[in-house]
N, C-alpha and C. Protein backbone atom coordinates (compact mmCIF):
# COMPACT_ATOMS: atom_id res chain seq x y z
N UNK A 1 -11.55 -31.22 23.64
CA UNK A 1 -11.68 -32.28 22.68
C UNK A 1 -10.55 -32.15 21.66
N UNK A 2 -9.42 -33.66 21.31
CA UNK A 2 -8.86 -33.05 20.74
C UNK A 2 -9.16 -33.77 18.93
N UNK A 3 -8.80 -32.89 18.10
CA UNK A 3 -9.35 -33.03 17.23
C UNK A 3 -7.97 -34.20 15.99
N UNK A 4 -7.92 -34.74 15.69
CA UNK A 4 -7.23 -35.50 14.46
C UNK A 4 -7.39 -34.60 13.12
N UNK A 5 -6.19 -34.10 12.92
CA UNK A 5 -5.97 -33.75 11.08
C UNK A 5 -5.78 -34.71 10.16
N UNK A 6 -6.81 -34.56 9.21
CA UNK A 6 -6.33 -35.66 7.78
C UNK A 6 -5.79 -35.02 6.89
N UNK A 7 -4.73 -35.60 6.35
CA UNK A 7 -3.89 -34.61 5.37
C UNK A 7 -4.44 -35.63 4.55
N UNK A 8 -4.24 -34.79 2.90
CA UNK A 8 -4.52 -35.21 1.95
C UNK A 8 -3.00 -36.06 0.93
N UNK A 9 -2.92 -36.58 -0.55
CA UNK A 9 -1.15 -36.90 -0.55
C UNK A 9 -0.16 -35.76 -0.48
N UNK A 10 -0.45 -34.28 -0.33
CA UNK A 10 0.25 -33.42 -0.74
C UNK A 10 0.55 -32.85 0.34
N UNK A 11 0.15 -33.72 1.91
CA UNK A 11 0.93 -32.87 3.50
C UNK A 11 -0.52 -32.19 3.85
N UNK A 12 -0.90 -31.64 3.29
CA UNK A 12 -2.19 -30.70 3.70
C UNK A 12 -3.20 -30.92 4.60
N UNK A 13 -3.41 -30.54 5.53
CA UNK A 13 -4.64 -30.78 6.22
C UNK A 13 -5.93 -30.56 5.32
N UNK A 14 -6.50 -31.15 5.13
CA UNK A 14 -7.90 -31.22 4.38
C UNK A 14 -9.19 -31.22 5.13
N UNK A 15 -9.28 -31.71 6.24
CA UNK A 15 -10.54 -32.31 6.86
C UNK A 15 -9.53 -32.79 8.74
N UNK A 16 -10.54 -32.44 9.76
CA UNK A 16 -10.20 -32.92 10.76
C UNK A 16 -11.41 -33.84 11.22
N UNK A 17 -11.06 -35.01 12.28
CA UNK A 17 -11.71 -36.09 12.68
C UNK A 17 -11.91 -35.97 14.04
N UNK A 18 -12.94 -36.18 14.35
CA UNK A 18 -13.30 -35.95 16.20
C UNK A 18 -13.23 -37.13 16.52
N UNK A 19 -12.45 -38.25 17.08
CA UNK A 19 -12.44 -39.31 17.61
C UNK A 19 -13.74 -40.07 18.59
N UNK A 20 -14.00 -39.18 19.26
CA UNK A 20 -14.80 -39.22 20.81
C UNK A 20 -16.42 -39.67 19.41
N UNK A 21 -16.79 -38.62 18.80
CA UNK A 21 -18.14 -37.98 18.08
C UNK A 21 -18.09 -39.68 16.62
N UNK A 22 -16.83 -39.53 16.38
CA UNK A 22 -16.57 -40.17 14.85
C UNK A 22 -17.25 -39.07 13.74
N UNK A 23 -16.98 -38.14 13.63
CA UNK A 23 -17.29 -36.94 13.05
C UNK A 23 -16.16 -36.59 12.15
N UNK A 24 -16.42 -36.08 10.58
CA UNK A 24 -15.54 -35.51 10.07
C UNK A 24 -15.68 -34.39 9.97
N UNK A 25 -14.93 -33.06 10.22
CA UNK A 25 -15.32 -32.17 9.90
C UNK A 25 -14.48 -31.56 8.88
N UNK A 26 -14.77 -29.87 8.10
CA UNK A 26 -13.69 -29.41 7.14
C UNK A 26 -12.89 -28.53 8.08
N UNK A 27 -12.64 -27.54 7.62
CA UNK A 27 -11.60 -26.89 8.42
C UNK A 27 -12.51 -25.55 8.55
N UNK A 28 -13.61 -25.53 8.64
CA UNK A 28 -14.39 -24.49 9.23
C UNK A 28 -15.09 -25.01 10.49
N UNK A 29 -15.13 -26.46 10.61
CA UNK A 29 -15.80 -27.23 11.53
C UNK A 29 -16.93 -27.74 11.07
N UNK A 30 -17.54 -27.49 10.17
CA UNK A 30 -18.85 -28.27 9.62
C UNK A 30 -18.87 -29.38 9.43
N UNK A 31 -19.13 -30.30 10.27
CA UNK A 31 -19.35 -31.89 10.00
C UNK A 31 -20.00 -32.17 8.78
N UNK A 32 -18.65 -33.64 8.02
CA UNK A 32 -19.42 -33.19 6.35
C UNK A 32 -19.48 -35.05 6.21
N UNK A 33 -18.87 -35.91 7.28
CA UNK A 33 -18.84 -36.72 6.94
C UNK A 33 -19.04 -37.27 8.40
N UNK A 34 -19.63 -39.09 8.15
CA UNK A 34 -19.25 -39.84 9.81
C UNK A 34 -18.78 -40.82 9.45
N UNK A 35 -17.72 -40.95 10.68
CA UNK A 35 -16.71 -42.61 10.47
C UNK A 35 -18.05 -43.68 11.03
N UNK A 36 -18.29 -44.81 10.67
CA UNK A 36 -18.97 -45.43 11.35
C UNK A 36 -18.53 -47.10 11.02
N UNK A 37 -18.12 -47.67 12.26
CA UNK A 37 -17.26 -48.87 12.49
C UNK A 37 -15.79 -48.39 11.31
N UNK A 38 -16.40 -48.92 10.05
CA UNK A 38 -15.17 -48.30 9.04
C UNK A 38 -15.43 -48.05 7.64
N UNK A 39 -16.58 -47.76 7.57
CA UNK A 39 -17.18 -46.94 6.80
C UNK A 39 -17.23 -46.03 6.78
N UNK A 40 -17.06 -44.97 5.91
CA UNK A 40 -16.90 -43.13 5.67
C UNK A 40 -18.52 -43.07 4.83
N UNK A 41 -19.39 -42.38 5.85
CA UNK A 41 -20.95 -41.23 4.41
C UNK A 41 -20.90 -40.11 4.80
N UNK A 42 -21.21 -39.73 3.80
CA UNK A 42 -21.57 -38.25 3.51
C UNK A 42 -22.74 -37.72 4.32
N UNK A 43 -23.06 -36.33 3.95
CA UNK A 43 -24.24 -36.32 5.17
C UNK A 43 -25.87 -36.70 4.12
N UNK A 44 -25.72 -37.22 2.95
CA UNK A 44 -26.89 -37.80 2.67
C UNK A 44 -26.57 -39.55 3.25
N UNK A 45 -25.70 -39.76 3.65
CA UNK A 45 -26.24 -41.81 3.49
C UNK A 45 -25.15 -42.25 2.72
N UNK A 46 -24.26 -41.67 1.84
CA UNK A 46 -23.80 -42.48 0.38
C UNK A 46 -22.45 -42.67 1.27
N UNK A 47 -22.54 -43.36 1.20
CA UNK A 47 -21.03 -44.28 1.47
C UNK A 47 -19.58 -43.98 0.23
N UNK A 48 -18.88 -43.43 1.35
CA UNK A 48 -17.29 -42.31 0.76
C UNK A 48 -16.52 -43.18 0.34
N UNK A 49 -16.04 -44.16 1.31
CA UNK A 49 -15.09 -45.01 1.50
C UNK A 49 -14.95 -45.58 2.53
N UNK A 50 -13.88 -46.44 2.97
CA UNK A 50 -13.29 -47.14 4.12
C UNK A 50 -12.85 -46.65 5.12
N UNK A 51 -12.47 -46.49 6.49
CA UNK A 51 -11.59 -46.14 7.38
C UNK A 51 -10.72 -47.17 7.68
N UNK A 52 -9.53 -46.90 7.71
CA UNK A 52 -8.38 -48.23 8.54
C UNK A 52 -8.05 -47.66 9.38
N UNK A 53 -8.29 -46.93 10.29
CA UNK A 53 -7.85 -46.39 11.39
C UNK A 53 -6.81 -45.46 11.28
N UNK A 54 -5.99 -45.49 10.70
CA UNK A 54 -5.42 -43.83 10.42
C UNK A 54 -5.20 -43.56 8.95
N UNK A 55 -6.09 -44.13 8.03
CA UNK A 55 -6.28 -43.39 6.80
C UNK A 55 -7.59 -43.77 6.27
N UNK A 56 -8.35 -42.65 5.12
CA UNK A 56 -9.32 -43.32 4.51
C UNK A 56 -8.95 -43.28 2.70
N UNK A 57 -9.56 -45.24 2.77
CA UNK A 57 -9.28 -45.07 0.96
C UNK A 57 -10.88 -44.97 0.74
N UNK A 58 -10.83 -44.46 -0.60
CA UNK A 58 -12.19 -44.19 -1.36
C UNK A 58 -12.65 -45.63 -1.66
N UNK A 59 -14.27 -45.67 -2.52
CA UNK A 59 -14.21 -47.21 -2.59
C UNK A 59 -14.05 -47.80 -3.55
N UNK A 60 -12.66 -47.03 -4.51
CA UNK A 60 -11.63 -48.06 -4.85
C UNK A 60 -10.57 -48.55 -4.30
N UNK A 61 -10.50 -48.06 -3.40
CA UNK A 61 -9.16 -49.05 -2.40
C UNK A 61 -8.02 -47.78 -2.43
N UNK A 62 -8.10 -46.67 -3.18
CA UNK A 62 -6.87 -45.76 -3.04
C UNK A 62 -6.96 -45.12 -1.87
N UNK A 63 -6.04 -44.31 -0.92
CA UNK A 63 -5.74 -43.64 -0.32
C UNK A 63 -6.30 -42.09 -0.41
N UNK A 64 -6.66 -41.48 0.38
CA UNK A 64 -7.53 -40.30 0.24
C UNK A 64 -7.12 -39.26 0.98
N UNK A 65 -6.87 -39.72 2.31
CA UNK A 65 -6.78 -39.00 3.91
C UNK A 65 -5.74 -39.76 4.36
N UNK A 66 -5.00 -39.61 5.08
CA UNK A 66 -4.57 -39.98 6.50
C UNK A 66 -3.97 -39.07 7.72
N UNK A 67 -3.95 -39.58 9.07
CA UNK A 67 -3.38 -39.25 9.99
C UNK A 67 -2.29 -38.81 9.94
N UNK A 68 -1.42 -37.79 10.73
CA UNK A 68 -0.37 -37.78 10.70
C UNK A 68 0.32 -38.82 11.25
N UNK A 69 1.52 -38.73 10.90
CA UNK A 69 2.44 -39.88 11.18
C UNK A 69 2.12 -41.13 10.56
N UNK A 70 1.63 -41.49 9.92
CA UNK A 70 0.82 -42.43 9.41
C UNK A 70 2.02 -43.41 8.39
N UNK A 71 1.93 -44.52 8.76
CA UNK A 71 2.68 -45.40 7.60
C UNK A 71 2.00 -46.06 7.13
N UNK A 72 1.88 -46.48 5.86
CA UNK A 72 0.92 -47.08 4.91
C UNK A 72 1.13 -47.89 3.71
N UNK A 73 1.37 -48.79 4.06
CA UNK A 73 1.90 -49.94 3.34
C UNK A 73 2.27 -49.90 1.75
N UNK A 74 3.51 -49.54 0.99
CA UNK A 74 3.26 -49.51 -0.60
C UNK A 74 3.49 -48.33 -1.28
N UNK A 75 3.49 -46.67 -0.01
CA UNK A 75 3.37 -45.66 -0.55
C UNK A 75 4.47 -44.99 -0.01
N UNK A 76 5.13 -43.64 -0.28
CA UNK A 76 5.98 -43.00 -0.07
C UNK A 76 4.62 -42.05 0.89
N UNK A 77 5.16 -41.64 2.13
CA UNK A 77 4.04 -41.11 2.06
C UNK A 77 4.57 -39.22 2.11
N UNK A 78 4.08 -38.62 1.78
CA UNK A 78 4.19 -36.62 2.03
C UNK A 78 4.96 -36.17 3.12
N UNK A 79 5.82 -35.12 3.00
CA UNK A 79 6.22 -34.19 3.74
C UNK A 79 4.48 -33.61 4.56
N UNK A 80 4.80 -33.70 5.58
CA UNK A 80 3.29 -33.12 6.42
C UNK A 80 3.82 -31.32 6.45
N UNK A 81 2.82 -31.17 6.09
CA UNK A 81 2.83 -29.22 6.02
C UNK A 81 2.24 -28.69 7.39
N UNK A 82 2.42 -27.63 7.96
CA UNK A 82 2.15 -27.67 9.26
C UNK A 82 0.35 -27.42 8.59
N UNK A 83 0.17 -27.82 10.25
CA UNK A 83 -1.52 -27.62 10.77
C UNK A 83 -2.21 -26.34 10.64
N UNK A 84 -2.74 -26.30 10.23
CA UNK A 84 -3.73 -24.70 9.83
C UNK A 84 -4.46 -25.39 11.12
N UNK A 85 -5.20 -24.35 11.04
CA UNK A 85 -5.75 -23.91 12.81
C UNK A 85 -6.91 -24.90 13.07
N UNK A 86 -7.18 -25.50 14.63
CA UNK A 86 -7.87 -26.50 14.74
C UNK A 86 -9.50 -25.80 14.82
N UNK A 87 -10.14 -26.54 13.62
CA UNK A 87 -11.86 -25.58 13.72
C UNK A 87 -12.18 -25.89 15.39
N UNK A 88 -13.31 -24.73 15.49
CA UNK A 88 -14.23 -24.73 16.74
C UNK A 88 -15.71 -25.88 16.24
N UNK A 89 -15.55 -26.69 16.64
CA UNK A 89 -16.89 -27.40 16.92
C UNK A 89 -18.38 -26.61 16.92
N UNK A 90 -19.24 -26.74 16.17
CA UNK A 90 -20.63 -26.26 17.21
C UNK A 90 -21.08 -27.47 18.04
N UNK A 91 -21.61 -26.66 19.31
CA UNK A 91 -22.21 -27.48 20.04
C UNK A 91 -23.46 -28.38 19.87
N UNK A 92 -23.40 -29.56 20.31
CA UNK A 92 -24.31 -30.32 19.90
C UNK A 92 -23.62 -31.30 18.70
N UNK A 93 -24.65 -32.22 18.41
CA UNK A 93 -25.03 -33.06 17.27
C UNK A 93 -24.80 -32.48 16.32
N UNK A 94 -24.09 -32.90 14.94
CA UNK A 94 -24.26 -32.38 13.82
C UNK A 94 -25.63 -33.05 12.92
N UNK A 95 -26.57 -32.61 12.25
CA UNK A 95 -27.82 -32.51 11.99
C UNK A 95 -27.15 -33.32 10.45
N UNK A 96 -27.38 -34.61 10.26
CA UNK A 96 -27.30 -35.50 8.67
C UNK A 96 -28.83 -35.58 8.57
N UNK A 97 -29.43 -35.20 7.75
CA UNK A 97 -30.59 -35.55 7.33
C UNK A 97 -31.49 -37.10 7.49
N UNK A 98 -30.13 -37.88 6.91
CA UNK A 98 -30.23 -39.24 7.03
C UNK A 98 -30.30 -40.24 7.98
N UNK A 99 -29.60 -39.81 9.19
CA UNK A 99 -29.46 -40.51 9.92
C UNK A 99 -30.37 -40.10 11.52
N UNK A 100 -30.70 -40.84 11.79
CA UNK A 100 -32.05 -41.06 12.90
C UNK A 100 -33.25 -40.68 12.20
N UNK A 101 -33.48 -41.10 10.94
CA UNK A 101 -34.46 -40.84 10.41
C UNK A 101 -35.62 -42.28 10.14
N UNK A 102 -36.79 -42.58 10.88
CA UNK A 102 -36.84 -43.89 11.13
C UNK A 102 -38.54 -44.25 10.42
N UNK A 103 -38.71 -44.75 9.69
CA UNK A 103 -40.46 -44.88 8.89
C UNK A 103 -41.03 -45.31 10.48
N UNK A 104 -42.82 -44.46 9.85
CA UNK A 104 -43.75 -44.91 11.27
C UNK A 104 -43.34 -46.45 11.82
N UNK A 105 -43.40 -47.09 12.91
CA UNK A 105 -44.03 -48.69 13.23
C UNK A 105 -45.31 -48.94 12.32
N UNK A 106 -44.85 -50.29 12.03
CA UNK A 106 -45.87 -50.61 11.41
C UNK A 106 -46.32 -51.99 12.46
N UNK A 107 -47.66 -52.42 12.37
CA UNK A 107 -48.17 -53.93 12.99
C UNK A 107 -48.27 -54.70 11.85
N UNK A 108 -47.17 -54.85 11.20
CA UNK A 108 -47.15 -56.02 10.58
C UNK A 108 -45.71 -56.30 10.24
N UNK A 109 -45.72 -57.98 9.86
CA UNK A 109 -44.90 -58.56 9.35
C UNK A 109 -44.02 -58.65 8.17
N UNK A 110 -42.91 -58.46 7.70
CA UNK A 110 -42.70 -58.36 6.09
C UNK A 110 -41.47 -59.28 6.22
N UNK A 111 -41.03 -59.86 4.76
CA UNK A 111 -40.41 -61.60 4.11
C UNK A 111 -38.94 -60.82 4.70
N UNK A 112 -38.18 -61.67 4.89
CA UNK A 112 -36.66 -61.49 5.15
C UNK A 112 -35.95 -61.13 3.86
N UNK A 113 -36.66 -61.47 3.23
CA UNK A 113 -36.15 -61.09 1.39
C UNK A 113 -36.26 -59.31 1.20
N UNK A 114 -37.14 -58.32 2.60
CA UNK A 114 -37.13 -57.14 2.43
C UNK A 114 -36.01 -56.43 3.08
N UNK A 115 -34.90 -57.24 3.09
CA UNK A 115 -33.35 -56.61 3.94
C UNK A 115 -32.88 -56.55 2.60
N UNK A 116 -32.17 -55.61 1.84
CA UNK A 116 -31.62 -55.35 0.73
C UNK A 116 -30.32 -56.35 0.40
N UNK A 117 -29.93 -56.89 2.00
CA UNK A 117 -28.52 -57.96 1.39
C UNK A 117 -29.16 -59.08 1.40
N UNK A 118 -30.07 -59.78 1.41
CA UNK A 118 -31.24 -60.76 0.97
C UNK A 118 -31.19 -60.71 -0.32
N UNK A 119 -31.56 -59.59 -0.92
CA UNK A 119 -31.78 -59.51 -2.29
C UNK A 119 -30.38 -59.85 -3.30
N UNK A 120 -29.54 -59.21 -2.81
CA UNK A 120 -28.31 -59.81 -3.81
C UNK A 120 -28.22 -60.94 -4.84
N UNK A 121 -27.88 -61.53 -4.40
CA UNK A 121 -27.78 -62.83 -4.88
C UNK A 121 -28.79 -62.95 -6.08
N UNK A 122 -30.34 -62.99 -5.64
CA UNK A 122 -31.51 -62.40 -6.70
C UNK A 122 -31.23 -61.79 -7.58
N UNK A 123 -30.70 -60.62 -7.18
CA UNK A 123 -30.38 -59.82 -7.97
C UNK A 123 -29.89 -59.91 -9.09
N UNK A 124 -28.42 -60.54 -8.98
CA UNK A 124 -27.17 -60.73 -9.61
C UNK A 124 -27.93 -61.56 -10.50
N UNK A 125 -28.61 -63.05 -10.43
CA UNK A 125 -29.13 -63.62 -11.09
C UNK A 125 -30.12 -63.73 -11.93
N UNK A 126 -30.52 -62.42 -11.57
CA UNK A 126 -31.76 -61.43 -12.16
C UNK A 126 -31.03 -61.25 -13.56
N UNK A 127 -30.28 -60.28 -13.16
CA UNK A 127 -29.30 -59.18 -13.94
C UNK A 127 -28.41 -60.27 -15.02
N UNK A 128 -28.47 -61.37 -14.61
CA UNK A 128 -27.61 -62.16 -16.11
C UNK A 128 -28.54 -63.00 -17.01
N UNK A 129 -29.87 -63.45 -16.04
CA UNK A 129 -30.41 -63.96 -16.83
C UNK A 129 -31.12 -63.26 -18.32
N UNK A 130 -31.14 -61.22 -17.48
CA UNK A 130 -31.36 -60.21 -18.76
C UNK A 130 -30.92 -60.16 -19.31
N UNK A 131 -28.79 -60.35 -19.16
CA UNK A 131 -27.94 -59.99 -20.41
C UNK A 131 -28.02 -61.33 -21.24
N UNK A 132 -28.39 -62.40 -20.60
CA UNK A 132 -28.49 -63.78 -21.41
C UNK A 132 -29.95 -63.46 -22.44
N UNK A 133 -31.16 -63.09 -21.64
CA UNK A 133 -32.10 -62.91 -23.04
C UNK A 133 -31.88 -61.72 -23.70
N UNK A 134 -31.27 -60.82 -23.50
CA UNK A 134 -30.76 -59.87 -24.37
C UNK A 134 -29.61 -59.97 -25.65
N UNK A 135 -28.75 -60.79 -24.99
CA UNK A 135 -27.73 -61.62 -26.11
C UNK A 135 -28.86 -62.80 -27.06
N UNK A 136 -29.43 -63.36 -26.61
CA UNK A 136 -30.36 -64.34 -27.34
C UNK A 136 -31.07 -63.66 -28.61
N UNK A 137 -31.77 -62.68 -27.97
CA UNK A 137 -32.67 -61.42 -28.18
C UNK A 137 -31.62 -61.24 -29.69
N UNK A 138 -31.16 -60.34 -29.48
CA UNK A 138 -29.66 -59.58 -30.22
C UNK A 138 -29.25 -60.78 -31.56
N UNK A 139 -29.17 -62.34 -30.77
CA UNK A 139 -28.36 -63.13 -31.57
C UNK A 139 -29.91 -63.19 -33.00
N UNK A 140 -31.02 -63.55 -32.52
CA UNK A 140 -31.95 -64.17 -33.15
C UNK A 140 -31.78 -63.03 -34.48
N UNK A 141 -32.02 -61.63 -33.94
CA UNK A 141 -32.00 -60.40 -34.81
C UNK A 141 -30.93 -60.06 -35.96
N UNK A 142 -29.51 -60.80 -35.56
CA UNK A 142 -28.67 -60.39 -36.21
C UNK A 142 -27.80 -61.94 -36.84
N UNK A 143 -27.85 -62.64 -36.27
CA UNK A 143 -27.73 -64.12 -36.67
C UNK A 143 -26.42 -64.35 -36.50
N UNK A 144 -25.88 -63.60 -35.02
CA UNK A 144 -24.41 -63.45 -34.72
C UNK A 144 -24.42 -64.61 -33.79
N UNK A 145 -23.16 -64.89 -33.36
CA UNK A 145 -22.93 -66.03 -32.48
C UNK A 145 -22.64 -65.57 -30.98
N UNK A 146 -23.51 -66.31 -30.49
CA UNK A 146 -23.11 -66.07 -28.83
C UNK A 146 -21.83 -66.71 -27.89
N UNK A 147 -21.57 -66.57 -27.53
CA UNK A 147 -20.27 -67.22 -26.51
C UNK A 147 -20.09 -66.79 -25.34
N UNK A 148 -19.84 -68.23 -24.57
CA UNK A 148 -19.75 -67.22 -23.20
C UNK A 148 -19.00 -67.87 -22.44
């Protein structure tokens, strides 16, 4: 299996990538992260950052990792430092807490509004109509002017 080095901006290998698995591992081999479509989590669930296929930015859009050889639109990129030694894998699955972790079946039905990207939108409109009675709130108390 061959393994992908991510160097960090300074040439360094930081973390290697199992292509075949979508596995990140460190350089002891401990899977610490999974690529998934192009999303980077951690081994709780929390979402790292992006993958573009030979680099990952965090999820502000910067640059974090990449492949060697890697060109990347905007950046100068590092002298690559040689490869420190490729980790040994353990065999098997790496064990995320999070993932294949699945609530009993239930026999019943629940609203489409219980998919969390349903809720958005709600949300958002939730969340201004508070800062709107909170500014109201605020204005009545202090007899300041609102604007918006």
């Amino acid at each position: 299996m061959k393994l992908l080095p991510l160097l960090d901006r300074t040439g360094n290998v930081k973390y290697w990538a199992d292509p075949r698995s979508s596995w990140m591992v460190d350089l002891d081999g401990n899977a610490v992260a999974l690529i998934a479509v192009d999303a980077v989590y951690d081994r709780n669930g929390v979402q790292l950052g992006w993958w573009y296929g030979d680099h990952l930015r965090n999820r502000n859009g910067q640059v974090v990792l990449f492949v060697t050889r890697s060109k990347i639109e905007g950046l100068m990129m590092p002298a690559e430092k040689p490869n420190s030694r490729m980790p040994t894998l353990p065999s098997g699955r790496p064990n995320f807490d999070w993932l294949g972790v699945k609530p009993p079946k239930k026999h019943e039905w629940a609203d489409v509004t219980s998919l969390p990207f349903q809720d958005r939108r709600r949300r958002t409109l939730a969340q201004i109509k508070r800062v709107l009675a909170l500014a109201a709130e605020r204005k009545l108390k202090t007899g300041a002017r609102i604007s918006l």
